[in-house]
Protein backbone atom coordinates (compact mmCIF):
# COMPACT_ATOMS: atom_id res chain seq x y z
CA UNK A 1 0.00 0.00 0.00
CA UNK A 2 1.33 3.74 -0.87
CA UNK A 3 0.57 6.82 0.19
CA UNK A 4 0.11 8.13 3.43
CA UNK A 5 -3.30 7.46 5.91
CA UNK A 6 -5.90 9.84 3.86
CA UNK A 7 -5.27 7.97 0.69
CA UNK A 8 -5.28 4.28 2.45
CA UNK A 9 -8.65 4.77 3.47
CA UNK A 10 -10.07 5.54 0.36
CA UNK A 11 -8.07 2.18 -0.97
CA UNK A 12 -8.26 -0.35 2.53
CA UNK A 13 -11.31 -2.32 4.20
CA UNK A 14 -13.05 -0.83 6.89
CA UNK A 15 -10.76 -1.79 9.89
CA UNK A 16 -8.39 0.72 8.35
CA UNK A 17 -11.24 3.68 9.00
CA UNK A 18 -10.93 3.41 12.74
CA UNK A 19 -7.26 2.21 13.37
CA UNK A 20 -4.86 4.42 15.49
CA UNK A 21 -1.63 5.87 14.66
CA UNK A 22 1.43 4.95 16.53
CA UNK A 23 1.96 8.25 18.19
CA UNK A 24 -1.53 7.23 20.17
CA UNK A 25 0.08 3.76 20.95
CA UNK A 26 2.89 5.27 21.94
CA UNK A 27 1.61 7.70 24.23
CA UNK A 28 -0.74 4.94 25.57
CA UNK A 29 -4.20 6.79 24.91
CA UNK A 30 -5.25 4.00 23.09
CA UNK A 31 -4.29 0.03 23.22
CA UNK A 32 -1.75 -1.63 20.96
CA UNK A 33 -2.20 -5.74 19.76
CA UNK A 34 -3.20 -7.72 22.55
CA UNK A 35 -2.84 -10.59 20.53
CA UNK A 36 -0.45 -11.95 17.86
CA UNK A 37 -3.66 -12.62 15.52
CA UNK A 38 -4.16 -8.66 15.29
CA UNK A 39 -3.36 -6.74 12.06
CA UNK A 40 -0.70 -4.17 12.11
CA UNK A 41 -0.08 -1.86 9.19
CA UNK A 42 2.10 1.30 9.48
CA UNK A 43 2.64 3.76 6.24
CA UNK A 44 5.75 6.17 6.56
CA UNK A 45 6.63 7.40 2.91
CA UNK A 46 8.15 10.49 3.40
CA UNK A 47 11.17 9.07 5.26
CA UNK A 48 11.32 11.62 8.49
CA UNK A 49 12.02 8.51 11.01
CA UNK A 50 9.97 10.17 13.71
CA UNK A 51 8.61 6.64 14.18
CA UNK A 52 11.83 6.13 15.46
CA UNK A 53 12.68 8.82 17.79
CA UNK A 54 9.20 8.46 19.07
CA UNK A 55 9.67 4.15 20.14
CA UNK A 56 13.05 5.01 21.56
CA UNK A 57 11.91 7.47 23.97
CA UNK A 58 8.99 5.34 25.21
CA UNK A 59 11.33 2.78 25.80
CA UNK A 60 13.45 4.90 27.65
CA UNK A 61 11.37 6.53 29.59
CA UNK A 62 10.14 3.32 31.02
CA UNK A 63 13.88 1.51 31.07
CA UNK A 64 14.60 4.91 33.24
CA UNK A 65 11.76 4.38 35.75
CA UNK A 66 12.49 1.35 35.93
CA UNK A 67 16.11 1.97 36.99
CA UNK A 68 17.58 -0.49 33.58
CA UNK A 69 20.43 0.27 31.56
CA UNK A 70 23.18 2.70 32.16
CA UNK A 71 23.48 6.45 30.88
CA UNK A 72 26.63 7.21 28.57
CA UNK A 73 27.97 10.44 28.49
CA UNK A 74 26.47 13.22 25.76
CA UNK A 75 29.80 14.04 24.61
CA UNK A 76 30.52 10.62 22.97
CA UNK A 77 27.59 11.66 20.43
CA UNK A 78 28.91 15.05 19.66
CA UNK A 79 31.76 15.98 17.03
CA UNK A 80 34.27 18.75 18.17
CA UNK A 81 37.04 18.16 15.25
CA UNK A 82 35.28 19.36 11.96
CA UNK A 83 36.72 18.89 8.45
């Protein structure tokens, strides 16, 4: 399927109408699968990666509360010799 979620309904069955998008998944207003038989279709054409950015920080968030992982220092992600 192309396009983004305006043109998939005009093209998709009706369970496509009243899906949610992943940013109300993410920010738990609304429920994801609860089972393994549920349909999952996501439609990202324009190439941003906000899907992205948007998973890792729920993850994080909730690794953080839940005292997981370890924090690395910012600097190893920034660049101070340029070309």
């Amino acid at each position: 399927m192309r396009g983004n979620k305006s043109t998939a309904v005009g093209n998709a069955s009706p369970f496509w109408i009243d899906s949610p998008e992943l940013k109300d998944v993410i920010a738990g207003t609304v429920p994801g699968r609860t089972s393994p038989e549920e349909a999952t279709c996501f439609i990202n054409n324009i190439g941003l990666g906000i899907q992205f950015a948007a998973v890792g920080h729920a993850v994080y968030l909730q690794a953080k509360a839940k005292g997981l992982g370890k924090e690395i220092p910012t600097d190893w992600f920034l660049e101070s010799v340029h070309p």
